[in-house]
Every structure is written in C-alpha cells, then in structure tokens.
Protein backbone atom coordinates (compact mmCIF):
# COMPACT_ATOMS: atom_id res chain seq x y z
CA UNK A 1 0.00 0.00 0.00
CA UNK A 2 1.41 3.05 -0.60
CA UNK A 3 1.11 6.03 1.32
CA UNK A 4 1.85 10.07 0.53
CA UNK A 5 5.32 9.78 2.45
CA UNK A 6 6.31 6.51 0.85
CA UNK A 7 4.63 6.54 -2.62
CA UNK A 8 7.06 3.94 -4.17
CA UNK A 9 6.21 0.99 -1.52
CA UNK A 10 5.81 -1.99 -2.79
CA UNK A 11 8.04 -0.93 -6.24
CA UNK A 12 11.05 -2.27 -7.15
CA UNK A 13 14.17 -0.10 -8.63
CA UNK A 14 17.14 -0.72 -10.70
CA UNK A 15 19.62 2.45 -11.58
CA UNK A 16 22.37 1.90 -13.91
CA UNK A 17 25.42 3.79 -12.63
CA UNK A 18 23.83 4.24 -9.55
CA UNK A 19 27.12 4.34 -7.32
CA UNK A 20 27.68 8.05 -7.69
CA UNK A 21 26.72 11.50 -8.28
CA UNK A 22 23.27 11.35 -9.91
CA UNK A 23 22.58 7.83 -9.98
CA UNK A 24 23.38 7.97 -6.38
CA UNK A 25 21.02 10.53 -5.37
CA UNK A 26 18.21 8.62 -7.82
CA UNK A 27 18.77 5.48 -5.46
CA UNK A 28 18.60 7.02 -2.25
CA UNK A 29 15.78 9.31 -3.60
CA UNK A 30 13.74 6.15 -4.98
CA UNK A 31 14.35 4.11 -1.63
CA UNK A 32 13.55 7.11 0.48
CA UNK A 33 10.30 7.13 -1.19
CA UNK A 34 9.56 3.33 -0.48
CA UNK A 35 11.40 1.09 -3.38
CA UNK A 36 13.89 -1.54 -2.96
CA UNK A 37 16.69 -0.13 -5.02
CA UNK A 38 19.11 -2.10 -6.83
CA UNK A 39 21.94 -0.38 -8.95
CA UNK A 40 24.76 -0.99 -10.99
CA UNK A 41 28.65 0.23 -10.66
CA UNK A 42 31.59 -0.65 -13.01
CA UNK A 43 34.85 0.44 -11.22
CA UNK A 44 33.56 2.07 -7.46
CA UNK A 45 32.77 -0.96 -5.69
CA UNK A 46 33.48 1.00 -2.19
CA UNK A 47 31.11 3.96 -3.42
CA UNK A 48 28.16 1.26 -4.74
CA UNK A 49 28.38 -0.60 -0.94
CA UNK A 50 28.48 3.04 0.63
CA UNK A 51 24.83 3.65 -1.15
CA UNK A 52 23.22 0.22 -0.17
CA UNK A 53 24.86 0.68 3.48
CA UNK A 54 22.94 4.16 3.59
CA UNK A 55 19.62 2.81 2.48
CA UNK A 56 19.54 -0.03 4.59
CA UNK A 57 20.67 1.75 7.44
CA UNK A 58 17.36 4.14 6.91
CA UNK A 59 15.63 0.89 6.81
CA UNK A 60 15.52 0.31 3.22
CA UNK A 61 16.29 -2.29 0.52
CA UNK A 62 18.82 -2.40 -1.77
CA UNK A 63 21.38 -4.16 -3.35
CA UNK A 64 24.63 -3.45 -5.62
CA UNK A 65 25.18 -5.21 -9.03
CA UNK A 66 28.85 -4.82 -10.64
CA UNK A 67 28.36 -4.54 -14.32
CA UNK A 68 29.94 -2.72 -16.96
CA UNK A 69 26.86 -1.07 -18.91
CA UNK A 70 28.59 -1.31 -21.95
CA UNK A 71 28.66 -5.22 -21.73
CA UNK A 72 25.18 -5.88 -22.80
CA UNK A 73 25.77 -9.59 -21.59
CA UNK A 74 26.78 -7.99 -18.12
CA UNK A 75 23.64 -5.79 -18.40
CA UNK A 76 21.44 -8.36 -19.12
CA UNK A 77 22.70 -10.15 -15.82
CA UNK A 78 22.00 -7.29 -14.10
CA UNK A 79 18.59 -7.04 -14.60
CA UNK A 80 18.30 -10.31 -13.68
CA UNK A 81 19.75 -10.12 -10.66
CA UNK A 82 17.65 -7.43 -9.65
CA UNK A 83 14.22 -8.86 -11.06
CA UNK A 84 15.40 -11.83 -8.87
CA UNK A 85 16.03 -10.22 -6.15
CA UNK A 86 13.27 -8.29 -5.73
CA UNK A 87 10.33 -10.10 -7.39
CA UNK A 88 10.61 -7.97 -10.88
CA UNK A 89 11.17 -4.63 -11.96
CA UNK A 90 9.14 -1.95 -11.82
CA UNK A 91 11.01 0.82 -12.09
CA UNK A 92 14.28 1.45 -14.73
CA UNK A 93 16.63 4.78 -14.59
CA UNK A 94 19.30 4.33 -16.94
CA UNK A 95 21.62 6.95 -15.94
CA UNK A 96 24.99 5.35 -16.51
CA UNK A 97 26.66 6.98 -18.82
CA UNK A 98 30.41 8.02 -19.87
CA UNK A 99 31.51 11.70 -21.82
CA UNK A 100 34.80 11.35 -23.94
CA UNK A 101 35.38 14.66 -26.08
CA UNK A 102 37.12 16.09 -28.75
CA UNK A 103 37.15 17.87 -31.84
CA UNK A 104 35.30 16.02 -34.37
CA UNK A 105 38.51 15.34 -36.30
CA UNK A 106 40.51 13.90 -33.14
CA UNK A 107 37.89 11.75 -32.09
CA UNK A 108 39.61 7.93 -32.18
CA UNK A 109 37.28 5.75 -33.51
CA UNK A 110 37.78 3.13 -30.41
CA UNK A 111 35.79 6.01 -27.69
CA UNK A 112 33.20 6.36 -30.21
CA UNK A 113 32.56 2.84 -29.64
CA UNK A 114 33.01 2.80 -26.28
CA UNK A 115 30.57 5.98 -25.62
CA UNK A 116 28.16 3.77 -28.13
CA UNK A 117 28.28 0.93 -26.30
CA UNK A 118 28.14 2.30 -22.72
CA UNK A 119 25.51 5.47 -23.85
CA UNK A 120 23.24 3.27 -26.34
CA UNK A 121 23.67 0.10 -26.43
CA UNK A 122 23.82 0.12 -22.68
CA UNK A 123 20.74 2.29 -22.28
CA UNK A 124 18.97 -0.58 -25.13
CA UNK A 125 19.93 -3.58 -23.57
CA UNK A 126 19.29 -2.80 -19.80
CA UNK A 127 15.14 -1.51 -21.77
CA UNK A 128 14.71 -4.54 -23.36
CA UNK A 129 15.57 -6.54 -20.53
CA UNK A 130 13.39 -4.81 -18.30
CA UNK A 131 10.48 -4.40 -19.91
CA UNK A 132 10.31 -8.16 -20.70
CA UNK A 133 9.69 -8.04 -16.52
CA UNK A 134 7.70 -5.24 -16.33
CA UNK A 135 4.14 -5.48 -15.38
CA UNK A 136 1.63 -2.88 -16.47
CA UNK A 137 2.08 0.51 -14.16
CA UNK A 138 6.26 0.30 -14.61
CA UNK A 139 8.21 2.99 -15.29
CA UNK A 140 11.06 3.60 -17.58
CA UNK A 141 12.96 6.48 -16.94
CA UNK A 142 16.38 8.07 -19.11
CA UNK A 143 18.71 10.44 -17.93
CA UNK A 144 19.52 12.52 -21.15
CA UNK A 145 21.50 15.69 -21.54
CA UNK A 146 20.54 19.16 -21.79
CA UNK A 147 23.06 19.43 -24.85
CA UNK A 148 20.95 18.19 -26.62
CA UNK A 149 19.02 21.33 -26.87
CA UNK A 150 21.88 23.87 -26.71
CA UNK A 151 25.37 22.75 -26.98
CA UNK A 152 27.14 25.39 -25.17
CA UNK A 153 31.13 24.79 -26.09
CA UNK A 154 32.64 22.77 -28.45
CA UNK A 155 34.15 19.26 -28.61
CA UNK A 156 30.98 17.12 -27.17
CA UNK A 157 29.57 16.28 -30.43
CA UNK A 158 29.87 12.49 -30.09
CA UNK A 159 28.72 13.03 -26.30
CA UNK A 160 25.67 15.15 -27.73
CA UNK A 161 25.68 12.16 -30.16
CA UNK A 162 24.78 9.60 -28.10
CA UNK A 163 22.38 11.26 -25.52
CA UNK A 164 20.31 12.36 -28.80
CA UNK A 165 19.63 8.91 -29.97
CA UNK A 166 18.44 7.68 -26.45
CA UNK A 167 15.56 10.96 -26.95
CA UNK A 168 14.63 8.96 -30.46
CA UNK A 169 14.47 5.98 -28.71
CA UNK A 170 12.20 6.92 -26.01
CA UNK A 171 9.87 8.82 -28.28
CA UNK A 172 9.32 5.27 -30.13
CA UNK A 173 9.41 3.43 -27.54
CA UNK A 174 6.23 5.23 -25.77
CA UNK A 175 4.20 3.87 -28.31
CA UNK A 176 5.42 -0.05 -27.69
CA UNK A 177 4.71 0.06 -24.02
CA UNK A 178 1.86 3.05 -23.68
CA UNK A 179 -0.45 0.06 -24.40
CA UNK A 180 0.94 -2.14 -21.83
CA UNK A 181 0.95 1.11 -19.56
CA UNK A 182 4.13 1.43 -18.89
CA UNK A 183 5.31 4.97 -19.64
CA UNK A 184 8.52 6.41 -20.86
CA UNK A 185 10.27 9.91 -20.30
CA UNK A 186 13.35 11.41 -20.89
CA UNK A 187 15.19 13.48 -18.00
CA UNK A 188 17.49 15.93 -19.10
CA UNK A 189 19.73 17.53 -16.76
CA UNK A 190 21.87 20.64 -17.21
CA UNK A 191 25.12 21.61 -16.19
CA UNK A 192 25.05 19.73 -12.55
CA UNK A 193 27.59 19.17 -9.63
CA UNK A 194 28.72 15.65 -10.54
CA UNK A 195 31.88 14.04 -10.50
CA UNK A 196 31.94 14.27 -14.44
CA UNK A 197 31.17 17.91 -14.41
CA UNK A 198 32.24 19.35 -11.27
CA UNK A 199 30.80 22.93 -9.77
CA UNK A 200 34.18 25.27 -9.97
CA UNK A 201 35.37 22.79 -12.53
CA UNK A 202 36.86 23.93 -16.09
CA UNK A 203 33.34 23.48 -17.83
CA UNK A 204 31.40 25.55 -15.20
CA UNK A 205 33.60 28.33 -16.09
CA UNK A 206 32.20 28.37 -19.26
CA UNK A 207 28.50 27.67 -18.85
CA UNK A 208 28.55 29.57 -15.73
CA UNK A 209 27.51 33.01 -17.18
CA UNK A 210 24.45 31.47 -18.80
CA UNK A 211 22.54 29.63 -15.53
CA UNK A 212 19.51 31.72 -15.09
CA UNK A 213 19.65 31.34 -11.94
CA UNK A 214 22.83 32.10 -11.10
CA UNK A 215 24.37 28.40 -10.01
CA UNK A 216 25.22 24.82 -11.09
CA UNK A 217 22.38 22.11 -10.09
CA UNK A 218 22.26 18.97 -7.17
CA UNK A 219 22.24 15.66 -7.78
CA UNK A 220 19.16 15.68 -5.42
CA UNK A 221 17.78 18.26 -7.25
CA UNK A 222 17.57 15.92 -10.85
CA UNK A 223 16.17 12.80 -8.44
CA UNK A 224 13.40 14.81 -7.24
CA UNK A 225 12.28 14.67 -11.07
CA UNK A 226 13.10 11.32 -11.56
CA UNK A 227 10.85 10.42 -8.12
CA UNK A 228 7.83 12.07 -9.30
CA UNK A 229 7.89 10.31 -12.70
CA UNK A 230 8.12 7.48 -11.23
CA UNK A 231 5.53 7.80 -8.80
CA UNK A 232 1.73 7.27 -8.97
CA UNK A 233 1.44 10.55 -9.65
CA UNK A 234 3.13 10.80 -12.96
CA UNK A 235 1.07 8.12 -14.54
CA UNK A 236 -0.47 10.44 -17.38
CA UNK A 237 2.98 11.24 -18.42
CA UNK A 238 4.46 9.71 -20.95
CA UNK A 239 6.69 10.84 -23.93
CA UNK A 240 7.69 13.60 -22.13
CA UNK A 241 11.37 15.35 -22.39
CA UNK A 242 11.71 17.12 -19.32
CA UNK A 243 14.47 19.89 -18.98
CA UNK A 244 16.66 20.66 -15.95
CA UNK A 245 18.80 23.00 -16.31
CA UNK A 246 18.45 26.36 -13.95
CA UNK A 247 17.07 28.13 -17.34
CA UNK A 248 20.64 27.18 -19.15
CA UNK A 249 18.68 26.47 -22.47
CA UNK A 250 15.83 28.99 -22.06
C-alpha cells in the first residue's frame, strides 16, 4: 500500500550507474520514497556498498550489481539479478553513462565505440531486458542531456551524439509500451555538480555566465524529477522530455 510519504512501496528499482553522483542521489531518492533499489557500478565498488549501506541503514532495501553497462551480456545479468532479487522490476533509470570529447577530427574511432556501447547500447539492452519483466504501471525512466538542446562549447559532439539517440528511442518506444501502460520519459539535466562535471570545474567556467539562476544544479535536485515520474502521480505522463537545467537552455 502506498502512502503520501512513501509513494514507491511496494516498487522495485534498478539504476544503472547508480554508485555516484546522480545515480546515487536517484537510489537514495527512490528508496527514500519506499522502493527496494538495486543499482549498478563498473569500477567504485566502495562507493556502490556506501549507497546500499545508507539505504539499509534508513531501513531500506537495496542491493549493488557490478556490471559494466557497456557489456550488454553484463547488463542483461544485471537485470536479472535485480528482477530476482526483488520479485521484478518496476522501475528502470538508466543513468549510466560516460563523456569522452574532442574535436570532431581527433575523435579515435575506439571512444566512439566505447561511448556507443556504454551510452546506447547500454541504455537498449538494460530496456529490453526490463520491460520483458515489467508489469503494467512500470516505469522507464532516461537520464539525457541538456546538450541536446543547446550545446554550449565545443568538442561534445559524439557526447551530444549519443544522448540524442536515447531521446529517439524513447519517443518510439512510448508507443510499444503506452499500451501495456508502462510509460517512458526522458530526463534531461543541465550543467550539474557531478563528478563528471564538477561545480568550480573547467566546464562551469564556461556555462557559468548562462545559468539563469545564477548556479550549477544537485544531484538531489535531478532525483526529485526522476521520483515524481516514477511515482503514482506521474502516470499520465508519458513521452515527455523534461528539462533541468536552472534556465541554461531557455
């Protein structure tokens, strides 16, 4: 039963790259709001076990998955491991997700695959699987990029790359599972404190000047979005590209 405080009881969670910055905040978010959480980590094992200690220690579940999410046959185990675990899958947040730049000309043809395969292929693979467990009600949930929209320096073209074919995706993919009602929307932060893009940090310096109001975001700021679409709430949405970005793109 769920209630206003905990509106994800009952669910079940899995966030890809969940181990840090964003996809950390997601899990504790999701768990604070009543899910079991499961997530995924390639190379922080100490920092995946440091989110799963926190949400069990506020009386959650959760659990910590090592898989590389541009290893579709490590993906694939991954949702199986957490379908297993917690008696499906209701809700997927693929946030994993890698940024290798350069000019267009520099770019070596062995990080384009690599962004591919982590940024795409991941982001398909880890779908599929899910949805294949999904009852109707679930929720699938990507973390895009505000570049898409406005790319505010240069040299993230194959970044921009990738996080614009997960938008086409979703916007198909609302019409395969709307039926089945399951809906689909895309997330897509803006500049944000992260690891990957940290406040102070050589890019902020750059997009600074243009947040409308004035300062990076919080990882807890993007899971607050991601928590209401994947509440009860949110279950007219569907399709949506949501934008959050302090008014960077406006």
């Amino acid at each position: 039963m769920t209630t206003t405080l905990q509106p994800l009881a009952g669910k079940s969670a899995l966030v890809t790259g969940g181990s840090r910055s964003i996809g950390a905040a997601i899990a504790r978010r999701l768990a604070a709001d009543g899910a079991a959480v499961a997530i995924t980590y390639s190379a922080s094992p100490d920092k995946a076990h440091e989110v799963v200690r926190s949400i069990e220690s506020a009386g959650g579940r959760a659990l910590a998955v090592q898989a590389d999410a541009g290893d579709p046959a490590a993906v694939r185990a991954a949702v199986a491991a957490a379908a297993e675990a917690f008696d499906g899958i209701d809700i997927l947040v693929n946030n994993a997700g890698i940024a290798l730049g350069g000019a267009i000309g520099d770019i070596r043809f062995e990080d384009y695959e690599r962004m591919i395969a982590v940024n795409v292929t991941g982001v398909f693979v880890a779908t599929q699987e899910a949805v294949r467990r999904m009852k109707p009600g679930g929720r699938v949930i990507q973390i895009g990029s505000s570049m898409t929209r406005y790319a505010a320096f240069p040299t993230a073209s194959l970044y921009t790359l990738t996080k614009g074919a997960v938008t086409g995706f979703n916007r198909s993919l609302v019409r395969d599972l709307g039926p089945r009602g399951i809906t689909v929307n895309t997330v897509h932060p803006g500049p944000t404190d992260t690891d990957m893009n940290p406040d102070g940090g050589p890019v902020s310096k750059i997009v600074g000047p243009g947040m409308a109001i004035g300062r990076y975001g919080q990882p807890s700021e993007i899971a607050s979005l991601v928590a209401y679409l994947a509440s009860p709430d949110a279950a007219f949405v569907t399709g949506a590209d949501i934008v959050a970005d302090g008014g960077f793109t406006a």
